[in-house]
N, C-alpha and C. Protein backbone atom coordinates (compact mmCIF):
# COMPACT_ATOMS: atom_id res chain seq x y z
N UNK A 1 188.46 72.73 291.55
CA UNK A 1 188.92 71.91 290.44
C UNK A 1 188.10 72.27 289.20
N UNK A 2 188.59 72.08 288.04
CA UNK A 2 188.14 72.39 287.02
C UNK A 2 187.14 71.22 286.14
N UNK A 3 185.81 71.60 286.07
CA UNK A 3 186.07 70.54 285.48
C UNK A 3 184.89 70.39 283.69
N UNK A 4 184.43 69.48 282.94
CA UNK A 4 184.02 69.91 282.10
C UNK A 4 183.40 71.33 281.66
N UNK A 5 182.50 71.61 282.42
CA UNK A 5 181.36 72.83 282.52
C UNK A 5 182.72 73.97 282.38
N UNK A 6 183.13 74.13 283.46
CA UNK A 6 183.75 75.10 283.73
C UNK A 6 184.73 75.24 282.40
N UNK A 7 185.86 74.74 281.93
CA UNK A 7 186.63 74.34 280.96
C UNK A 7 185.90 74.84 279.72
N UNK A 8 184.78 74.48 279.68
CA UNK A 8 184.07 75.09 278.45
C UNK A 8 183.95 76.55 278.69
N UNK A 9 183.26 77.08 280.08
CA UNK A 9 182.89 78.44 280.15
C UNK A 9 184.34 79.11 279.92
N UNK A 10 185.89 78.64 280.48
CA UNK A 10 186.68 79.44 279.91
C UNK A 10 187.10 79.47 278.63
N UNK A 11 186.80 78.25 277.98
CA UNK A 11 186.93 78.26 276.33
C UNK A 11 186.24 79.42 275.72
N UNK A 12 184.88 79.50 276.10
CA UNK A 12 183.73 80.29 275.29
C UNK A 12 184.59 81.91 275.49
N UNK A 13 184.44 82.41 277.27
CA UNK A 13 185.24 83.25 276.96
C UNK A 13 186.95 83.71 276.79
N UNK A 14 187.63 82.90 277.02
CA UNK A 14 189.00 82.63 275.99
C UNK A 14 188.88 82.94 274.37
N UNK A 15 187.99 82.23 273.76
CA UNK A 15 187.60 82.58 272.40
C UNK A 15 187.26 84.17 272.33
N UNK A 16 186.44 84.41 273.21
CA UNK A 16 185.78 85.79 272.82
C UNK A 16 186.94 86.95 273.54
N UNK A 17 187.70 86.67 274.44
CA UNK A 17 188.69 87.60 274.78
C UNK A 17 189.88 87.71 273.17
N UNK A 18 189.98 86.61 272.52
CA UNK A 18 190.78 86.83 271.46
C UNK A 18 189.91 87.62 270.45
N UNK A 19 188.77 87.12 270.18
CA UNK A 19 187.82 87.75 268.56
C UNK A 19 188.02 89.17 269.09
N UNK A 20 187.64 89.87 270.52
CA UNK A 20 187.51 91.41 271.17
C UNK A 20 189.21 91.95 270.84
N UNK A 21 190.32 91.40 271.31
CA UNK A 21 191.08 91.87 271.21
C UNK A 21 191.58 91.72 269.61
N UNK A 22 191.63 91.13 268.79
CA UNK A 22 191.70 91.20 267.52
C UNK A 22 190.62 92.12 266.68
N UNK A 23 189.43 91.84 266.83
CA UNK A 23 188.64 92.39 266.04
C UNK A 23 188.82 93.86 266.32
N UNK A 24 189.24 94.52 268.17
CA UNK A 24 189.67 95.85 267.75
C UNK A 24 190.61 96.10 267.08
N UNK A 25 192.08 95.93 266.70
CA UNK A 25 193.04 95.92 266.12
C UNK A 25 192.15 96.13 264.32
N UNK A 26 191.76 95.36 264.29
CA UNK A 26 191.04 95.18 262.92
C UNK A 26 190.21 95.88 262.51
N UNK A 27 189.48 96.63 263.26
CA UNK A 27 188.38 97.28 263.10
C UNK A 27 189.13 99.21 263.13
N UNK A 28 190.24 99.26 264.39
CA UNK A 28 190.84 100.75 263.78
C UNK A 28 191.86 100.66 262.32
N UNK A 29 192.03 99.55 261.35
CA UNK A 29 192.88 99.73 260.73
C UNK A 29 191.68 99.81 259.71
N UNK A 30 190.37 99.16 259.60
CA UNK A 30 189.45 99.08 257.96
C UNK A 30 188.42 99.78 258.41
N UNK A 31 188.33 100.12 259.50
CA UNK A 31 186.58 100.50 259.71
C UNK A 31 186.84 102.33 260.49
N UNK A 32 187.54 102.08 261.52
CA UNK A 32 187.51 103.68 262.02
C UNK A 32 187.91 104.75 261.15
N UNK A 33 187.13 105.90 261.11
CA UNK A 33 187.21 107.07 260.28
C UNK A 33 188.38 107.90 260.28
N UNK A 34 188.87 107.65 261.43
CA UNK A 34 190.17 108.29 262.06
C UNK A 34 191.55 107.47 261.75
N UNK A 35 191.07 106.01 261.15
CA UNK A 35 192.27 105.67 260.57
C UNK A 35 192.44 104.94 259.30
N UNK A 36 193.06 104.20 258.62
CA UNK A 36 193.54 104.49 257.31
C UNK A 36 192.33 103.80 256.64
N UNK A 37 191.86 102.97 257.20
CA UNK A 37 190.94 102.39 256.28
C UNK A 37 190.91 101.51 255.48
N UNK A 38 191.98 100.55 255.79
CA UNK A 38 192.58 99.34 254.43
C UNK A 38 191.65 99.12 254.52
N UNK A 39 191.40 97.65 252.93
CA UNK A 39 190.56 96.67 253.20
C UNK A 39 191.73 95.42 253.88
N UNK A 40 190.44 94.59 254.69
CA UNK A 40 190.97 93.62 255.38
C UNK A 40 192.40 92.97 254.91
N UNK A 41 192.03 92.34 253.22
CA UNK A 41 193.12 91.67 252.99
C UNK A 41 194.86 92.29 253.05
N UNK A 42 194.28 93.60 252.55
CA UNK A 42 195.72 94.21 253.09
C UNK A 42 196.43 94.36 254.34
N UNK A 43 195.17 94.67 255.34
CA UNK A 43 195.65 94.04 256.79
C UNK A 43 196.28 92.85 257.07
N UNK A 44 196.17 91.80 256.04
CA UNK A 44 196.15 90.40 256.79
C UNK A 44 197.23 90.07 255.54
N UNK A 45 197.59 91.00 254.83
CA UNK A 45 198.85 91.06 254.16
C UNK A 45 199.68 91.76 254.20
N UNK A 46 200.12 92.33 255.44
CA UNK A 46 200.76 93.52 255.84
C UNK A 46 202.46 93.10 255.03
N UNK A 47 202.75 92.10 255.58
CA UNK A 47 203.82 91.88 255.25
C UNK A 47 204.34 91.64 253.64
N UNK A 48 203.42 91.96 252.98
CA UNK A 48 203.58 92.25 251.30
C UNK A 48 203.19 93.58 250.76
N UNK A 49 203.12 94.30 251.80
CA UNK A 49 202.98 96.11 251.53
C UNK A 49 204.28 96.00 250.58
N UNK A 50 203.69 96.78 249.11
CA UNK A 50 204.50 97.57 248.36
C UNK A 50 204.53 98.54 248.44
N UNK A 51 203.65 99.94 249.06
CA UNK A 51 203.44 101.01 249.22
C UNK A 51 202.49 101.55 247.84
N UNK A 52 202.18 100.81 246.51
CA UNK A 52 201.70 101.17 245.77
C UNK A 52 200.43 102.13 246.03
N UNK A 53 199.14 101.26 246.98
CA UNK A 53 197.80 101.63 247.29
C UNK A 53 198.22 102.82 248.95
N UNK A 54 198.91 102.52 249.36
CA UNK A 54 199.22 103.32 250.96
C UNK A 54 200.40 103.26 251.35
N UNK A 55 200.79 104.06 252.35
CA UNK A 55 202.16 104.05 253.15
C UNK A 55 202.23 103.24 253.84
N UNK A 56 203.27 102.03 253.58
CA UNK A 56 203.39 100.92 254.44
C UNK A 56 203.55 101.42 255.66
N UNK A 57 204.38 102.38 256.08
CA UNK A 57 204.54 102.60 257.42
C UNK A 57 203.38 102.26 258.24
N UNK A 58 202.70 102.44 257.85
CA UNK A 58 200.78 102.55 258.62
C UNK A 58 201.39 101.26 259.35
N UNK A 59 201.96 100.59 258.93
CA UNK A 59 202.00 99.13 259.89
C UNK A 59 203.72 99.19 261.10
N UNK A 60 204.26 100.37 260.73
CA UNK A 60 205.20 100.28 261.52
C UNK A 60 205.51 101.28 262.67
N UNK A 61 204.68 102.41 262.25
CA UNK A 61 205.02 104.03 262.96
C UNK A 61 203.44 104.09 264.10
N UNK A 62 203.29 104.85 264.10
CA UNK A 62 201.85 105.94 264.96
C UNK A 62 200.56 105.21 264.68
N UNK A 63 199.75 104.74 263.67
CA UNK A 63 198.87 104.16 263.46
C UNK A 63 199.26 102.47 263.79
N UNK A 64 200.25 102.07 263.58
CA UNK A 64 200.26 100.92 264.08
C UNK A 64 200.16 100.80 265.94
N UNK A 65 200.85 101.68 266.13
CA UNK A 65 200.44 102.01 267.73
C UNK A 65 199.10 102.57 268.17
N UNK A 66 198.72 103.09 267.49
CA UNK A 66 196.80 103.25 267.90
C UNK A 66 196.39 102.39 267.95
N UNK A 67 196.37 101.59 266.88
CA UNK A 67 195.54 100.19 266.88
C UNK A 67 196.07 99.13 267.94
N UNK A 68 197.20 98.97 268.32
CA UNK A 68 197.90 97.99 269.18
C UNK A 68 197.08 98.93 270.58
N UNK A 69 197.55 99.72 270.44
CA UNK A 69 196.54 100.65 272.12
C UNK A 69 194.92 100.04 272.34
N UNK A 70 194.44 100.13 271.22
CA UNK A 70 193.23 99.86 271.39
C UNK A 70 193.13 98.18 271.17
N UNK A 71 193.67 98.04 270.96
CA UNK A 71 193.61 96.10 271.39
C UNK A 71 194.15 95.89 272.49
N UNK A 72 195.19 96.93 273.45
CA UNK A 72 195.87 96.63 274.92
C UNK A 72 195.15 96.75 275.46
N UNK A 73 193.83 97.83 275.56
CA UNK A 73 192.50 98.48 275.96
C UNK A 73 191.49 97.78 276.32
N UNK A 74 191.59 97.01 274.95
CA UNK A 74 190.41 95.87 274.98
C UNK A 74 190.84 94.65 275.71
N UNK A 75 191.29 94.56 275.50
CA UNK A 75 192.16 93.27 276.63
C UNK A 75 192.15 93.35 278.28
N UNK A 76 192.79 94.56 278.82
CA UNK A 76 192.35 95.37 279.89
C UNK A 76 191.48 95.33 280.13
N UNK A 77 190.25 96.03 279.63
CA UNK A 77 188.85 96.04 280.20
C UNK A 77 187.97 94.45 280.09
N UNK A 78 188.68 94.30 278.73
CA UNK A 78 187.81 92.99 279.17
C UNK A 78 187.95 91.97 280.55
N UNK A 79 189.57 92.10 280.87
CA UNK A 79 189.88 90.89 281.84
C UNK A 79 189.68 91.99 283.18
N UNK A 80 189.13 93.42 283.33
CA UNK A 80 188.95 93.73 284.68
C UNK A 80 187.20 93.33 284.82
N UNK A 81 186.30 93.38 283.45
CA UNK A 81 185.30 93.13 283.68
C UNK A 81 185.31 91.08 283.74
N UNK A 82 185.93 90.65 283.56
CA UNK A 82 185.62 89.02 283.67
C UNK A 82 186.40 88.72 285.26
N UNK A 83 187.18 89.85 286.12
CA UNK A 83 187.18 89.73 287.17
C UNK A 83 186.23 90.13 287.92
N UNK A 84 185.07 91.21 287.21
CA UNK A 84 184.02 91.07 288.21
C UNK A 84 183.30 90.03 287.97
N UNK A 85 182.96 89.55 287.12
CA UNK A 85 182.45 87.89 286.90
C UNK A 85 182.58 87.21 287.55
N UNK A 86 184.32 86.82 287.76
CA UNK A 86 184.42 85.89 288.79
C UNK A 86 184.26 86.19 290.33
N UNK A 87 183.36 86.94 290.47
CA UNK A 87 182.96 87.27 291.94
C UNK A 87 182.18 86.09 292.33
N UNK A 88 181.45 85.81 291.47
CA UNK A 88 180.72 84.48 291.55
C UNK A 88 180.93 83.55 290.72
N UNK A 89 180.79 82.76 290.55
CA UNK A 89 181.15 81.48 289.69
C UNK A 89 179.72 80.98 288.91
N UNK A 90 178.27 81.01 289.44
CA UNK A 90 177.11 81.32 288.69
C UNK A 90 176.58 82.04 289.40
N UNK A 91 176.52 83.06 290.02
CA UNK A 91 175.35 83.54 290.75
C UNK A 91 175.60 84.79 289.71
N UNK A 92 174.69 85.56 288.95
CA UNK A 92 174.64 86.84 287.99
C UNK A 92 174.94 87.94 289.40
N UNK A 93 175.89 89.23 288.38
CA UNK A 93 175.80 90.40 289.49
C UNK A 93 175.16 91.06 289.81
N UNK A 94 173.51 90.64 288.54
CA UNK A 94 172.27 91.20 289.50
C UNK A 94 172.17 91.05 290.41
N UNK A 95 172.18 89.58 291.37
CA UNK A 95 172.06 89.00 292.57
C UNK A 95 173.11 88.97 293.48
N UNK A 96 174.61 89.12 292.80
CA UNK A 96 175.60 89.71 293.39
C UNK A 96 176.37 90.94 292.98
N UNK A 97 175.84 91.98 293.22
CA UNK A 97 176.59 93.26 292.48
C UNK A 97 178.38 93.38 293.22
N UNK A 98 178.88 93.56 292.48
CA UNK A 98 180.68 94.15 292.41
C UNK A 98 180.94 94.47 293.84
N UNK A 99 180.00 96.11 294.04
CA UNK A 99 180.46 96.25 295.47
C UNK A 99 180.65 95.24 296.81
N UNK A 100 180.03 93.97 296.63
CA UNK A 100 179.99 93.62 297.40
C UNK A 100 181.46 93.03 298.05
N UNK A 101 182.39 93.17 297.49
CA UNK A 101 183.73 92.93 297.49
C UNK A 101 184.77 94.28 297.15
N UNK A 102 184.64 94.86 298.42
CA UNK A 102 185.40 96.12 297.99
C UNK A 102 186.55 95.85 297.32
N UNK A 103 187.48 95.04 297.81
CA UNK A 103 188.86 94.95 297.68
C UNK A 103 189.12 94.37 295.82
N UNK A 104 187.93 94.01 295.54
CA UNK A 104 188.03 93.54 294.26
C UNK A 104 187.55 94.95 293.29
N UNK A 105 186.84 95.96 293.75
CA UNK A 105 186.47 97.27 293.24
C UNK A 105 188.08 98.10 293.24
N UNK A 106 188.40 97.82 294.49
CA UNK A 106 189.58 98.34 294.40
C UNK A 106 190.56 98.14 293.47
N UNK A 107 190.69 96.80 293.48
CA UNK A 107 191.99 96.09 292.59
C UNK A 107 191.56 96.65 290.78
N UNK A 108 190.61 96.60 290.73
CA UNK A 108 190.57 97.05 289.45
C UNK A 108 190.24 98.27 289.08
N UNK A 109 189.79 98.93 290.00
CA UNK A 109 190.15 100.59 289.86
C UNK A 109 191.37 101.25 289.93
N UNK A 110 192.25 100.11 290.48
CA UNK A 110 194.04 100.65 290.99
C UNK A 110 194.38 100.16 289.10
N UNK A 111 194.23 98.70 288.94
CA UNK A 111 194.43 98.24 287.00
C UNK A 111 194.02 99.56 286.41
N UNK A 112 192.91 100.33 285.94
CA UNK A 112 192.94 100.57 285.09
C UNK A 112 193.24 102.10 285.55
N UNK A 113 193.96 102.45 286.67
CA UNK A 113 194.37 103.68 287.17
C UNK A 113 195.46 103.33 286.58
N UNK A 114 196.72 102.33 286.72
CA UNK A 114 197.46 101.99 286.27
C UNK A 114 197.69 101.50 284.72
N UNK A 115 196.83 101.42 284.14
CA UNK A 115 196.41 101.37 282.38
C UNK A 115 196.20 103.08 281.83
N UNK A 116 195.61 103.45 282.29
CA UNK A 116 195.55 105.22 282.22
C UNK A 116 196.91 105.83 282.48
N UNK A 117 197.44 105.90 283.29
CA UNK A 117 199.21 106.14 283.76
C UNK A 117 199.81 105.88 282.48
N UNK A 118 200.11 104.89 281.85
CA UNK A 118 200.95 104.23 280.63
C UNK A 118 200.23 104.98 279.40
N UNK A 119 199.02 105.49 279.57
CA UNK A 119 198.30 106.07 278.28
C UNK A 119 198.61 106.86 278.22
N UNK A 120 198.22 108.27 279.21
CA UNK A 120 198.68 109.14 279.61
C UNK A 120 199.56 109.69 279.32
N UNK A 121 200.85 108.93 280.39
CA UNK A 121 201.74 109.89 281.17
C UNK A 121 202.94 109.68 279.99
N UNK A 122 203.42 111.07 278.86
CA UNK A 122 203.92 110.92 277.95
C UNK A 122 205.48 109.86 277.83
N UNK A 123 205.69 109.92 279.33
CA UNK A 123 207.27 109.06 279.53
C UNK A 123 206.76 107.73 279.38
N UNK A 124 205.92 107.10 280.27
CA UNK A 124 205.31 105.80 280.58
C UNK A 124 204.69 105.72 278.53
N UNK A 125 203.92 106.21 278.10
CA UNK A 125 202.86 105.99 276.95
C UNK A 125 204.65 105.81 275.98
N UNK A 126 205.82 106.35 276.12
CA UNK A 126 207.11 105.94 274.88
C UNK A 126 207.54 105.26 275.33
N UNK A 127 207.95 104.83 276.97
CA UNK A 127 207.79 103.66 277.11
C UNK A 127 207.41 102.44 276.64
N UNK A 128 206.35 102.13 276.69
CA UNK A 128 205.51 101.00 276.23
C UNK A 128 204.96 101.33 275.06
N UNK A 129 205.30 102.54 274.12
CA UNK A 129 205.22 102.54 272.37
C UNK A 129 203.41 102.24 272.77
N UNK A 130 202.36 103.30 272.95
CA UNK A 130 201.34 103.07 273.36
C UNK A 130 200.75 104.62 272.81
N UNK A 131 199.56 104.90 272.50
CA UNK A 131 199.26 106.43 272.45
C UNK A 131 198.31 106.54 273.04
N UNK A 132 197.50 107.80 273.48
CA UNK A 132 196.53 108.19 273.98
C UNK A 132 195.26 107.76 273.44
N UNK A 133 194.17 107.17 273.60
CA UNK A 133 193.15 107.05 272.90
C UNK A 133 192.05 108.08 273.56
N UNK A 134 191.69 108.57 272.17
CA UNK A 134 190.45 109.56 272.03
C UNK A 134 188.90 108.93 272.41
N UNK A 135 188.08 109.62 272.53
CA UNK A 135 186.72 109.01 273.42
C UNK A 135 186.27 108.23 272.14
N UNK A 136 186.09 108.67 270.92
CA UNK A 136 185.57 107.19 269.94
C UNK A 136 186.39 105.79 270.29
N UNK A 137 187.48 105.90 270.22
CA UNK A 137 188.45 104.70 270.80
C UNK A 137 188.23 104.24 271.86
N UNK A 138 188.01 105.02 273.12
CA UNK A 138 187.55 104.20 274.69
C UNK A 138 185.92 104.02 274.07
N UNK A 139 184.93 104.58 272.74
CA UNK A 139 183.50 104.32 273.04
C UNK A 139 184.01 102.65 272.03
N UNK A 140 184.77 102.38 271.24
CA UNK A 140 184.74 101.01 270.85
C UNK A 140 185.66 99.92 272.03
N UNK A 141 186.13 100.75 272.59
CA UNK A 141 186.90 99.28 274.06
C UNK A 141 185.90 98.96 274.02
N UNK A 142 185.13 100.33 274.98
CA UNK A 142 183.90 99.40 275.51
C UNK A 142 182.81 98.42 275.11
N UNK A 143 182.70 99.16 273.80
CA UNK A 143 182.07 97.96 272.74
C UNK A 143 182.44 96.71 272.42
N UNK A 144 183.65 96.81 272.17
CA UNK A 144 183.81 95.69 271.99
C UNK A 144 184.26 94.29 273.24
N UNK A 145 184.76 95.43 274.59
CA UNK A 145 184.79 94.81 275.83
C UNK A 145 183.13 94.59 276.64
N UNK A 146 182.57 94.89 276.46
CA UNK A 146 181.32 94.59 277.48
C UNK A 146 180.38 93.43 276.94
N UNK A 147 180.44 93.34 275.82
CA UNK A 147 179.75 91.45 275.60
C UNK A 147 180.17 90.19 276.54
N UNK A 148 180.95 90.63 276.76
CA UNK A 148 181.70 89.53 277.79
C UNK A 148 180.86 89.27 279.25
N UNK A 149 180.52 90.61 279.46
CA UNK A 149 179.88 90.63 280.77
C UNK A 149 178.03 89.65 280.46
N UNK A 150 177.56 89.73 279.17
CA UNK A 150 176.73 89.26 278.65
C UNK A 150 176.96 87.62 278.25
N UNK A 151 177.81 87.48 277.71
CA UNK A 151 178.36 86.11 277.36
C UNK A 151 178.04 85.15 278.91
N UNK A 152 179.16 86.01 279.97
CA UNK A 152 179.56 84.90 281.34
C UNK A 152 178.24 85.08 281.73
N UNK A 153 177.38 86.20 281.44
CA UNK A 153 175.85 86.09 282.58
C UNK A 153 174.67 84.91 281.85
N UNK A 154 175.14 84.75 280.51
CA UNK A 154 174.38 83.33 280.11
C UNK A 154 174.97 82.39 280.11
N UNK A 155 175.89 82.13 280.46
CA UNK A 155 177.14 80.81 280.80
C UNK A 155 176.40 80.22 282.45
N UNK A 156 176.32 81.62 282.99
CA UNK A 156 175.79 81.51 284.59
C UNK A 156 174.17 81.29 284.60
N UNK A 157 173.60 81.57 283.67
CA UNK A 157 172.18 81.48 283.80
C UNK A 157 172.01 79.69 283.40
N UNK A 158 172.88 79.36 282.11
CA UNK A 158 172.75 77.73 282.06
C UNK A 158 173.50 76.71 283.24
N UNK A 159 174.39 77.46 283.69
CA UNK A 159 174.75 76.34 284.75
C UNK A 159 173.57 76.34 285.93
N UNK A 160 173.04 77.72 286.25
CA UNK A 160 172.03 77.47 287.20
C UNK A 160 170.81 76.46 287.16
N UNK A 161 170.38 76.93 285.22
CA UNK A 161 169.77 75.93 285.47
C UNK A 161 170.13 74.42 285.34
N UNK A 162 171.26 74.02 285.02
CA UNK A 162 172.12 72.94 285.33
C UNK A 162 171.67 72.34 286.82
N UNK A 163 171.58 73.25 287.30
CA UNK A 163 171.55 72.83 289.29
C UNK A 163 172.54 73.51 289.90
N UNK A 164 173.72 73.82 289.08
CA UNK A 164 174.93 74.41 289.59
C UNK A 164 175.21 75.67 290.31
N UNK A 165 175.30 75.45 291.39
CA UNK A 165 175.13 76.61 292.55
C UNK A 165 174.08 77.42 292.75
N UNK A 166 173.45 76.69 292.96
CA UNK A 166 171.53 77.38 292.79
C UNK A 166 171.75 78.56 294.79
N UNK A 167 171.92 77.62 295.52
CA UNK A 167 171.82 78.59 297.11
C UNK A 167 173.38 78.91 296.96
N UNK A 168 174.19 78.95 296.48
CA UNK A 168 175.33 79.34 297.01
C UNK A 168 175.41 80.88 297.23
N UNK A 169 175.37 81.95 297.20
CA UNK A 169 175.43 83.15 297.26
C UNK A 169 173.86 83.31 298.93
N UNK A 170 173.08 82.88 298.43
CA UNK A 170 172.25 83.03 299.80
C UNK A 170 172.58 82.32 300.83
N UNK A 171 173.04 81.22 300.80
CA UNK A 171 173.69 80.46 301.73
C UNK A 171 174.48 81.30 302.49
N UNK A 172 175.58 81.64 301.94
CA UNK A 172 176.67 82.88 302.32
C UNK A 172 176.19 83.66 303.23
N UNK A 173 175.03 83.94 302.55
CA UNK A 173 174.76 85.33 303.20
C UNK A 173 173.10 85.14 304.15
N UNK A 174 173.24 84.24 304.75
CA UNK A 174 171.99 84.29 305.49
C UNK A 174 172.67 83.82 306.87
């Protein structure tokens, strides 16, 4: 059952799965070198592009699909890394590392085998209107996906010291 504590820990990261998946979107359209470089407000005024300052297209063709890739990316990694999270509910994966649940190593090595396929594989990637991302692009997923793993491990460090599941993981396993 869910109940205050918990409700909050998915708020905190609920919030931060949106700022990661937005802020990438946002960050290949004003900040990456590789793409156009608006400033923000023009981002967040797309829909009043005159073409005067840039090619509106930027918001409808190839660059609008980079950036949507790399926010599908970020989204992806973030929710395969907040499934290793929930391996435990507070115990950190220092004290419980991933492997210890093959089938959950599995499941998300098959996800993002299956996230790679759609990137990839040129039928699947026009398919789903998706493009290939280049290694600066997987080095900001990860950037911007791996706080998360930091976020839930101090979410888990205050419930412990809460009292909240202090033996549960040794219990298990003794």
């Amino acid at each position: 059952i869910v109940d205050a504590w918990l409700f909050f820990r998915y708020m905190v990261i609920g919030i931060y799965v949106g700022i990661g998946t937005v802020g990438g979107f946002v960050w290949w359209f004003c900040y990456y070198s590789e793409g156009p470089q608006i400033p923000y407000y023009e981002l967040s005024h797309w829909n009043s592009c005159t073409g005067e300052t840039y090619d509106c297209d930027i918001f409808t063709g190839t660059p609008h699909h980079r950036a949507s890739t790399v926010s599908l990316s970020i989204l992806v990694t973030i929710e395969m890394f907040n499934a290793a999270n929930a391996l435990s509910e507070n115990q950190s994966l220092l004290t419980q590392p991933i492997w210890t649940n093959i089938w959950l190593v599995l499941a998300i090595s098959l996800s993002f085998a299956l996230h790679f396929m759609i990137l990839y594989v040129p039928a699947m990637a026009t398919i789903f209107q998706v493009e290939p991302l280049n290694m600066t692009e997987w080095a900001a997923v990860m950037a911007w996906s791996a706080p998360v793993f930091l976020i839930d491990e101090i979410l888990k460090l205050v419930a412990r010291n809460m009292g909240r599941g202090e033996k549960e993981y040794v219990k298990k396993n003794q």
